[in-house]
N, C-alpha and C. Protein backbone atom coordinates (compact mmCIF):
# COMPACT_ATOMS: atom_id res chain seq x y z
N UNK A 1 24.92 10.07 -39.94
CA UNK A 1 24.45 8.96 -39.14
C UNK A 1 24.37 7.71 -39.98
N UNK A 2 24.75 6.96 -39.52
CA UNK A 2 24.60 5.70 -40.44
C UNK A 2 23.20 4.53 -39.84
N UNK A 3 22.82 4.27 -40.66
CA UNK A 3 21.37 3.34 -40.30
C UNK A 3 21.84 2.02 -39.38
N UNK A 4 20.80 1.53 -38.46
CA UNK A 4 21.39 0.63 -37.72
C UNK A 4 19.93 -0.32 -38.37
N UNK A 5 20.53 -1.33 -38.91
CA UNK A 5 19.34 -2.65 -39.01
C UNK A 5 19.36 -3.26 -38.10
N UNK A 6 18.32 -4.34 -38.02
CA UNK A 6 17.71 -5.31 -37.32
C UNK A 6 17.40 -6.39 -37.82
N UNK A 7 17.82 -7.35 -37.69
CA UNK A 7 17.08 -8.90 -39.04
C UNK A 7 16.13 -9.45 -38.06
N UNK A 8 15.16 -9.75 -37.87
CA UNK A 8 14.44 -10.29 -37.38
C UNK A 8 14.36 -12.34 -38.33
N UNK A 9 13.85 -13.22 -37.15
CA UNK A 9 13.39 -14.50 -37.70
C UNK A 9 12.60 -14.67 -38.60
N UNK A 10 11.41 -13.66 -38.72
CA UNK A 10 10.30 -13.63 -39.19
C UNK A 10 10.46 -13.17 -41.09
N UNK A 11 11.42 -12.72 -41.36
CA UNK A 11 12.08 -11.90 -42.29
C UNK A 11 12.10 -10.47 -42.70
N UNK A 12 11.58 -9.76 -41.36
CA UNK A 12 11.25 -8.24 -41.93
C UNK A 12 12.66 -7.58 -40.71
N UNK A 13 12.67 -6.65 -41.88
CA UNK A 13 14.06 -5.83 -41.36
C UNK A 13 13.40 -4.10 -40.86
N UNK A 14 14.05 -4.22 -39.92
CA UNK A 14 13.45 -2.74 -39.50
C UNK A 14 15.02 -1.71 -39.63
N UNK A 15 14.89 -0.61 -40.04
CA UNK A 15 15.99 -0.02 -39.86
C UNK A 15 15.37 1.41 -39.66
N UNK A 16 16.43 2.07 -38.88
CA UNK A 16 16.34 3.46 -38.35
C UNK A 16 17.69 4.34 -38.56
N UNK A 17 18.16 5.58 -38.15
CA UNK A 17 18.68 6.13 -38.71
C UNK A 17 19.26 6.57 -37.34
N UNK A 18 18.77 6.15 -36.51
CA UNK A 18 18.81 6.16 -34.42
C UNK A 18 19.35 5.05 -34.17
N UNK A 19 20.65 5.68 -33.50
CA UNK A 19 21.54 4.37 -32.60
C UNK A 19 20.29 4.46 -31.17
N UNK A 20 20.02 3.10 -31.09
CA UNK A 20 19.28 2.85 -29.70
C UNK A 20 19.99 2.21 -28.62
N UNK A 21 20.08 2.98 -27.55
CA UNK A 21 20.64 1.60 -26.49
C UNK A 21 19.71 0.85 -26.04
N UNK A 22 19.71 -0.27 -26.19
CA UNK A 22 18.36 -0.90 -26.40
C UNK A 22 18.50 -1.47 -24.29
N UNK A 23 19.65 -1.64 -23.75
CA UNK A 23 19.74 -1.56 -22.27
C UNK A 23 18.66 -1.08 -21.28
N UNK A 24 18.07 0.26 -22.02
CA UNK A 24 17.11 1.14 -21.54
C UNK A 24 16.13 0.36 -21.25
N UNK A 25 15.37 -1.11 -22.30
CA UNK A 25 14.13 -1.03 -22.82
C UNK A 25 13.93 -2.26 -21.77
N UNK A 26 15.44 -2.24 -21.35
CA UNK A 26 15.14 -3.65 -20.52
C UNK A 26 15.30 -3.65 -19.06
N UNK A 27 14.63 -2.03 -18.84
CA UNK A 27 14.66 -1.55 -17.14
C UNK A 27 13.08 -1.39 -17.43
N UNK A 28 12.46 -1.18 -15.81
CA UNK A 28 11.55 -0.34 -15.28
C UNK A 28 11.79 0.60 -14.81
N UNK A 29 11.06 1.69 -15.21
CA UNK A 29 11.41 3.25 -13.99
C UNK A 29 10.07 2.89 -12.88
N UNK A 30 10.86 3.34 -12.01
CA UNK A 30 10.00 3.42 -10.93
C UNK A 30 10.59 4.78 -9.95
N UNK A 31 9.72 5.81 -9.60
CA UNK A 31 10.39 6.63 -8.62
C UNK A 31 10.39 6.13 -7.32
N UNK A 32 11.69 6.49 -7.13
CA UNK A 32 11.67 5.89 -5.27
C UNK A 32 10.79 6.69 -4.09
N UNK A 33 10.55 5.49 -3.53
CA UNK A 33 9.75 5.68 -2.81
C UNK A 33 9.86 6.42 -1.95
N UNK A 34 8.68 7.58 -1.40
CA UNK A 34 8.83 8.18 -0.49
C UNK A 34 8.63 8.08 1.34
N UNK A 35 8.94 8.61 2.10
CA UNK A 35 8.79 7.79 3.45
C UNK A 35 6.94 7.40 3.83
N UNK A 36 6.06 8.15 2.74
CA UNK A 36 4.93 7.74 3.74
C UNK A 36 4.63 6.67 2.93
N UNK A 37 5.28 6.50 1.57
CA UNK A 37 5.19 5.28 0.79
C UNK A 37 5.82 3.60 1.49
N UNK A 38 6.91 3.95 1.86
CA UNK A 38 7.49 3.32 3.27
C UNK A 38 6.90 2.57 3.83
N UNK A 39 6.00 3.78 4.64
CA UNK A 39 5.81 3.27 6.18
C UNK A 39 3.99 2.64 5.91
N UNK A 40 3.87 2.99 4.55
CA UNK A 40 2.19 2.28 4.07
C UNK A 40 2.55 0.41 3.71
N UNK A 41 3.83 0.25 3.15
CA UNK A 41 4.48 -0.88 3.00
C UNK A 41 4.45 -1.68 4.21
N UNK A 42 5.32 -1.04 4.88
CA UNK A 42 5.39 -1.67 6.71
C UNK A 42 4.01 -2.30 7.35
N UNK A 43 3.17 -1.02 7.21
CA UNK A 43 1.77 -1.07 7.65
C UNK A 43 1.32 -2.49 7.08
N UNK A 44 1.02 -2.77 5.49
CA UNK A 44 0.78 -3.55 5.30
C UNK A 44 1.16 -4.91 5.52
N UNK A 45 2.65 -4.64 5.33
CA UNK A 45 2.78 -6.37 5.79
C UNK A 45 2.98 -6.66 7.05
N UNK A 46 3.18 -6.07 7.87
CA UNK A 46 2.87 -6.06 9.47
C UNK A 46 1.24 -6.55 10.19
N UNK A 47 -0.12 -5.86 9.05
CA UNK A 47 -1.31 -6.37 9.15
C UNK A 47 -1.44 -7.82 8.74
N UNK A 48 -0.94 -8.00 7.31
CA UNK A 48 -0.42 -9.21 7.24
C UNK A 48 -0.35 -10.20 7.92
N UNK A 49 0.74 -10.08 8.84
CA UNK A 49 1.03 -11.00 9.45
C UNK A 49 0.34 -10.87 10.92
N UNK A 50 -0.93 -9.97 11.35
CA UNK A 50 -1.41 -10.10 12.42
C UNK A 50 -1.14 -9.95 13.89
N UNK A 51 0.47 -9.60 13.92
CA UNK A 51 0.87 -9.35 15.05
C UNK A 51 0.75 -7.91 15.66
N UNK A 52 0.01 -7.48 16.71
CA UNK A 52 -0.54 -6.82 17.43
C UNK A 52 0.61 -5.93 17.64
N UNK A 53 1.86 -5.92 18.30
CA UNK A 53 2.75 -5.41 18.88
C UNK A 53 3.64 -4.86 17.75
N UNK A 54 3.59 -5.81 16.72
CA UNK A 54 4.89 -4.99 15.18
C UNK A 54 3.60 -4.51 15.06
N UNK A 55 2.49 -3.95 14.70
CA UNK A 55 1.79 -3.20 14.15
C UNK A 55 1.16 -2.18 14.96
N UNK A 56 0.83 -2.27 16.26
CA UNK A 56 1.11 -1.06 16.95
C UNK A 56 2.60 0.04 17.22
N UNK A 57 3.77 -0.69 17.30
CA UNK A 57 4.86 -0.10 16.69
C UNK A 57 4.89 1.12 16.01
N UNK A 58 4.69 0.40 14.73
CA UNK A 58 4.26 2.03 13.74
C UNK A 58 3.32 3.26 14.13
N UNK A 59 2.82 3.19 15.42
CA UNK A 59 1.89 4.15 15.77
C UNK A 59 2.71 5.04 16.77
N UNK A 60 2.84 6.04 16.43
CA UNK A 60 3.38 6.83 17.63
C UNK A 60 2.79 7.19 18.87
N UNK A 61 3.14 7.44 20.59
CA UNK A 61 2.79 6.77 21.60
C UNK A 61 1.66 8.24 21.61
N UNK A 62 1.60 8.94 21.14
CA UNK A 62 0.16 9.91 21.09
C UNK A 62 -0.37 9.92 19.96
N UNK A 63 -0.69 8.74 19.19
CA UNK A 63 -1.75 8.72 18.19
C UNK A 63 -3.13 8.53 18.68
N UNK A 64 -3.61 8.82 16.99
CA UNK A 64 -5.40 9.27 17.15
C UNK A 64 -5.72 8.30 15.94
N UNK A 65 -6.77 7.27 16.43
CA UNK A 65 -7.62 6.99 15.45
C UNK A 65 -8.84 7.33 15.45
N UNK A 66 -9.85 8.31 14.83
CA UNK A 66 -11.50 8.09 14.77
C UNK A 66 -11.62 7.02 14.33
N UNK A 67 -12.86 6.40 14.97
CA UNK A 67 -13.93 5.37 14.69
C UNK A 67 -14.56 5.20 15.41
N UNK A 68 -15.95 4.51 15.35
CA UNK A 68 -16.95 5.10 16.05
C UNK A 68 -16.94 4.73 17.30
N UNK A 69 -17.77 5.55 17.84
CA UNK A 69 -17.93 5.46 19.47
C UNK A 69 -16.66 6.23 20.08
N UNK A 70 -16.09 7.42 19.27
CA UNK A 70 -15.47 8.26 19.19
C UNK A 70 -13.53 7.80 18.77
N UNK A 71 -12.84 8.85 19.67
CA UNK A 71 -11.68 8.97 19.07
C UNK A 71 -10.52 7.92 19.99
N UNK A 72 -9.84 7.30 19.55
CA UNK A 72 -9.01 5.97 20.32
C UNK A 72 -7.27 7.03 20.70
N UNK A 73 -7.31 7.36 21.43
CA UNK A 73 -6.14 8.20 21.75
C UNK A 73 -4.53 7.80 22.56
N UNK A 74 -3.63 7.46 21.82
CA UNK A 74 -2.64 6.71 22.83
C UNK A 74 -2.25 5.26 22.25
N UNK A 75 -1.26 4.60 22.73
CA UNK A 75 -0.91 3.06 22.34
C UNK A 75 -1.72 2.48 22.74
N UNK A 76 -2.49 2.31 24.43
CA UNK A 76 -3.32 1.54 25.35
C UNK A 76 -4.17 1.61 24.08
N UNK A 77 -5.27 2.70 23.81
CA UNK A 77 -6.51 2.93 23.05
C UNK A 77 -6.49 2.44 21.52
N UNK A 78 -5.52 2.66 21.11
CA UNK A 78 -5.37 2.42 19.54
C UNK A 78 -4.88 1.24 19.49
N UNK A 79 -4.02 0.42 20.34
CA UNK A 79 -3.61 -1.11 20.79
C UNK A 79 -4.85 -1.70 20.86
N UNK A 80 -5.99 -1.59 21.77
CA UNK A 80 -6.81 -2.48 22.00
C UNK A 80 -8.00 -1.74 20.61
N UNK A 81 -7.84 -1.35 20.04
CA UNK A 81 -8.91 -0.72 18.87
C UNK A 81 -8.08 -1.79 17.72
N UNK A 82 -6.92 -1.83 17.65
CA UNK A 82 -6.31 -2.62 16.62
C UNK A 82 -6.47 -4.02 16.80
N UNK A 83 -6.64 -4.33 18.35
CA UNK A 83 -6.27 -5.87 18.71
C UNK A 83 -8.16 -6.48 18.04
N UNK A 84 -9.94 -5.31 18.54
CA UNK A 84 -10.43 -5.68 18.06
C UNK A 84 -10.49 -6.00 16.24
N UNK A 85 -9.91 -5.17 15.37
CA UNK A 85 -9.89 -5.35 14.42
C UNK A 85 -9.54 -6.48 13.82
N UNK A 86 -8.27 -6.78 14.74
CA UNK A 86 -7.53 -8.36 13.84
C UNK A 86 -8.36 -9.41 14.55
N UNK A 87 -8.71 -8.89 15.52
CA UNK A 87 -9.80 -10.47 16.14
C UNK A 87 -11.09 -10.74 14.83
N UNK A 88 -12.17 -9.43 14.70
CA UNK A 88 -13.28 -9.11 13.94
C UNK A 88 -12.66 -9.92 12.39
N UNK A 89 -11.35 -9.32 11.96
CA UNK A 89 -11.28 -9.33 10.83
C UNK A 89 -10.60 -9.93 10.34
N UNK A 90 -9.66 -10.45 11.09
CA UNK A 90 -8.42 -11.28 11.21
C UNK A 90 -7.08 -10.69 10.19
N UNK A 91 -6.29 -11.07 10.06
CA UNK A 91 -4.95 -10.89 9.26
C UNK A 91 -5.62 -9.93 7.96
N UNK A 92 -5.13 -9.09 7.16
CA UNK A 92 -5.30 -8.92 5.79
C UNK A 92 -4.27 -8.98 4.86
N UNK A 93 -4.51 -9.75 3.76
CA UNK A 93 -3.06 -9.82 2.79
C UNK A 93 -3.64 -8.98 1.51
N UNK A 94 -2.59 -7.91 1.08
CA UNK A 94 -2.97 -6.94 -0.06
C UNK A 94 -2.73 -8.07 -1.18
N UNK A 95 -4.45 -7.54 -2.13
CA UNK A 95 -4.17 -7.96 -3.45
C UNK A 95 -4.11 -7.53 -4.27
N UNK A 96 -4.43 -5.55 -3.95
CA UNK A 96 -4.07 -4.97 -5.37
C UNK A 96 -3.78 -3.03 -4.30
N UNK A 97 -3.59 -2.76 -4.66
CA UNK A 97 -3.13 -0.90 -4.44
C UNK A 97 -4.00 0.01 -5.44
N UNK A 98 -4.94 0.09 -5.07
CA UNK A 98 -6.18 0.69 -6.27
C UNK A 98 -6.00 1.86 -6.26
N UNK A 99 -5.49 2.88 -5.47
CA UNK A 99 -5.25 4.11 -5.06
C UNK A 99 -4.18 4.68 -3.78
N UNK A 100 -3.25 5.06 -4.88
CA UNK A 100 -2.47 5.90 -3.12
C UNK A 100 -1.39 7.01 -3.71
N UNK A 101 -2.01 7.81 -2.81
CA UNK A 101 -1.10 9.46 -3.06
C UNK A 101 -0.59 9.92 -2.06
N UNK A 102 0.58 10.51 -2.02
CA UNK A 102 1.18 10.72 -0.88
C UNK A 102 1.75 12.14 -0.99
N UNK A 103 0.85 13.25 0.12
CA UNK A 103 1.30 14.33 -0.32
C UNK A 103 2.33 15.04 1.18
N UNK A 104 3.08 15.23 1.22
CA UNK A 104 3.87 15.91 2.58
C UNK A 104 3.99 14.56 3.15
N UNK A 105 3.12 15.07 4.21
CA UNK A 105 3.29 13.85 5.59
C UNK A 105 1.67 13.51 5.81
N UNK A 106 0.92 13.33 4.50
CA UNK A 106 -0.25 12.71 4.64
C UNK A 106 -0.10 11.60 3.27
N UNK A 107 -0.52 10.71 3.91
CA UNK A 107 -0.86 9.08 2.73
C UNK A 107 -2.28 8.92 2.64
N UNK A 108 -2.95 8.76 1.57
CA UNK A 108 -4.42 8.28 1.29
C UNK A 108 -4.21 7.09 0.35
N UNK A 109 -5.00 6.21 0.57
CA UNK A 109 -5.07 5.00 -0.65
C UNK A 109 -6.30 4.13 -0.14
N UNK A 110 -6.51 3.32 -1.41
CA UNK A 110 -7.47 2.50 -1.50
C UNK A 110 -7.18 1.16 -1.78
N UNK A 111 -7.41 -0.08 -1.12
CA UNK A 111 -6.91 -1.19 -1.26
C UNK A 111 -7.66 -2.15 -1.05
N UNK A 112 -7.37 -3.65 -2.03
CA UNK A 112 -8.47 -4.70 -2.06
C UNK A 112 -7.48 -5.32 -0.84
N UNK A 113 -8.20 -5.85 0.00
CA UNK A 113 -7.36 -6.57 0.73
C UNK A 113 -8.43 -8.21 0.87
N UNK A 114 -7.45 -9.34 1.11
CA UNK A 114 -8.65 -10.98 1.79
C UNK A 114 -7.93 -10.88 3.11
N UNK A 115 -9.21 -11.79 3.66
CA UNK A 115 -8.45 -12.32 5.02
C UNK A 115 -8.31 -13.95 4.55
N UNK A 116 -7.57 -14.38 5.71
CA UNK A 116 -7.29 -15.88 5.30
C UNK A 116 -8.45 -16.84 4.71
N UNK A 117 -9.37 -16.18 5.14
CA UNK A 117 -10.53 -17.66 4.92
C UNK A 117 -11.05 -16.78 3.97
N UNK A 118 -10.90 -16.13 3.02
CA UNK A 118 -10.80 -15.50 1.57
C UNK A 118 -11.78 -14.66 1.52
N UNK A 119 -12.25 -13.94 2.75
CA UNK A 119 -13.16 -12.78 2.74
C UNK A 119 -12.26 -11.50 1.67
N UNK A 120 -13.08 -11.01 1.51
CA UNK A 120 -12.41 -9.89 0.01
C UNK A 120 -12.93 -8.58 0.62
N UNK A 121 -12.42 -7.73 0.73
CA UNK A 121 -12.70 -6.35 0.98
C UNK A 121 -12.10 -4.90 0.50
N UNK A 122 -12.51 -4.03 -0.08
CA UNK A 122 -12.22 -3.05 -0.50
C UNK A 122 -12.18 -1.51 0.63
N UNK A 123 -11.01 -1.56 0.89
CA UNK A 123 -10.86 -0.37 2.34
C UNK A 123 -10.08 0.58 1.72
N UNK A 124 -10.46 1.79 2.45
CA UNK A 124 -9.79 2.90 2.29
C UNK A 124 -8.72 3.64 3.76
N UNK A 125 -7.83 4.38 3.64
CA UNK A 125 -7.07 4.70 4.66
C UNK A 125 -6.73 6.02 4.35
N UNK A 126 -6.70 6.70 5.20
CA UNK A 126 -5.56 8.48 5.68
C UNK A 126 -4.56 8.02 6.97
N UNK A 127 -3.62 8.03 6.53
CA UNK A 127 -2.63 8.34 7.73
C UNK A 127 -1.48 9.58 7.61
N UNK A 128 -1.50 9.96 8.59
CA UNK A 128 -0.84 11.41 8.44
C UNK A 128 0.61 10.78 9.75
N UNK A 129 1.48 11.06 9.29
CA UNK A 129 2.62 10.77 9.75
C UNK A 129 3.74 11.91 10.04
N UNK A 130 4.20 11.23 11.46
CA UNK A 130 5.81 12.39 11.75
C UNK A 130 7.14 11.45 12.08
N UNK A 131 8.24 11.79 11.95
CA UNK A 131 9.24 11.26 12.63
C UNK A 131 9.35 9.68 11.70
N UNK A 132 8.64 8.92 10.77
CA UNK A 132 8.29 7.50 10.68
C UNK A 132 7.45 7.02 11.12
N UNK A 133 6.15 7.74 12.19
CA UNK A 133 5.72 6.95 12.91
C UNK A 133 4.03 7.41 12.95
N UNK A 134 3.17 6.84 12.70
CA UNK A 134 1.96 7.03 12.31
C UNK A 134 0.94 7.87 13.86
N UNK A 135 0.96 8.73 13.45
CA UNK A 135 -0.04 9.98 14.39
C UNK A 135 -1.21 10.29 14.18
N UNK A 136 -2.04 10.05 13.73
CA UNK A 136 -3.47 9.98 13.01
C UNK A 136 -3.43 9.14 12.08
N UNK A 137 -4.86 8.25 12.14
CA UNK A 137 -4.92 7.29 11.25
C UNK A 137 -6.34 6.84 11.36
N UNK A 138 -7.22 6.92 9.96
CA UNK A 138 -8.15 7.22 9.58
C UNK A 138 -9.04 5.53 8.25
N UNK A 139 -9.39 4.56 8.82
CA UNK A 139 -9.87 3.46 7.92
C UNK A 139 -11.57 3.38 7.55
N UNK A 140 -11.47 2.96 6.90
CA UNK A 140 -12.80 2.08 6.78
C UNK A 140 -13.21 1.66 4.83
N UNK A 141 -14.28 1.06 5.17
CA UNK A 141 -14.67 0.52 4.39
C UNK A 141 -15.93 0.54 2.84
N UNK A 142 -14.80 0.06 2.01
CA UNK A 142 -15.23 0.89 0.71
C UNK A 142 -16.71 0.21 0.30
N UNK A 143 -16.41 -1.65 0.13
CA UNK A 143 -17.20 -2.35 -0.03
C UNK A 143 -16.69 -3.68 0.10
N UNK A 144 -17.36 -4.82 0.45
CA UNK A 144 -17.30 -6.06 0.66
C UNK A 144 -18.03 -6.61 -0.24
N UNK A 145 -16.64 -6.87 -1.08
CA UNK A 145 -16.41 -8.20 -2.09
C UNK A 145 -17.37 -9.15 -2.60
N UNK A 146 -17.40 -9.93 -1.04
CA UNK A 146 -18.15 -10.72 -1.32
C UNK A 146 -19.57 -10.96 -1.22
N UNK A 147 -20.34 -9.66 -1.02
CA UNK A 147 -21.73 -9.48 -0.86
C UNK A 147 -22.14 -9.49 -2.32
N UNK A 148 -21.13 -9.83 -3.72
CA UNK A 148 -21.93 -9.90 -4.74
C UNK A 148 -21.91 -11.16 -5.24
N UNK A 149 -23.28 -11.20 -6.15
CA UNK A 149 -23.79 -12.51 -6.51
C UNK A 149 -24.46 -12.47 -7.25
């Protein structure tokens, strides 16, 4: 093997005895994404942008959400359960992905999300998915942001 140097500006020479393709050093690995990784993407920027109809979409026409005052069953039920949310809470734009695992055809994660007028909130989600299309779906709330001081 013959040594491969390096001259650096600084004046120190590094040498190794390892051809490097140095090509490598100038990727990211990332594994591709899986479909409930997907359709958590969609989810989000679809909340995002607040529109009622692309974000009921992703719900398949016999989904289930719990929350209280029991279980929201159907587009009608989970439509008008979603429409109060974006009224209550308005739009959410992700600012960080604190947690998310995706095992089969169930997604869990944890996410800081603001709303426009810079409310900060820390929510959690389960959605269990078939076909692409969200069939149970499970939210709430980790902690609010901005209750500290």
């Amino acid at each position: 093997m013959n040594p491969v140097t390096i001259r650096r500006a600084t004046g120190v020479r590094v040498v190794s005895v390892f051809r490097m393709d140095t090509a490598l050093l100038d990727r990211t690995f990332a594994p591709p994404a899986g479909p409930g990784r997907l359709l958590f993407e969609r989810f989000m920027a679809r909340l995002e942008h607040g529109d009622l109809e692309v974000l009921l979409d992703l719900f398949a026409d016999d989904a289930e959400v719990p929350a209280f005052g029991g279980v929201r069953r159907g587009h009608a039920e989970v439509g008008h359960w979603l429409g109060e949310m974006l009224v209550e809470q308005g739009p959410g734009m992700l600012v960080s992905i604190d947690r998310f695992t995706e095992e089969g055809d169930v997604v869990r994660f944890e996410v800081t999300i603001t709303s426009l007028e810079g409310q900060v909130r820390q929510v959690y989600g389960v959605l269990a998915f078939a076909e692409g299309r969200i069939v149970r779906f499970l939210s709430g709330l980790i902690t609010d942001l901005n209750d500290w001081g």
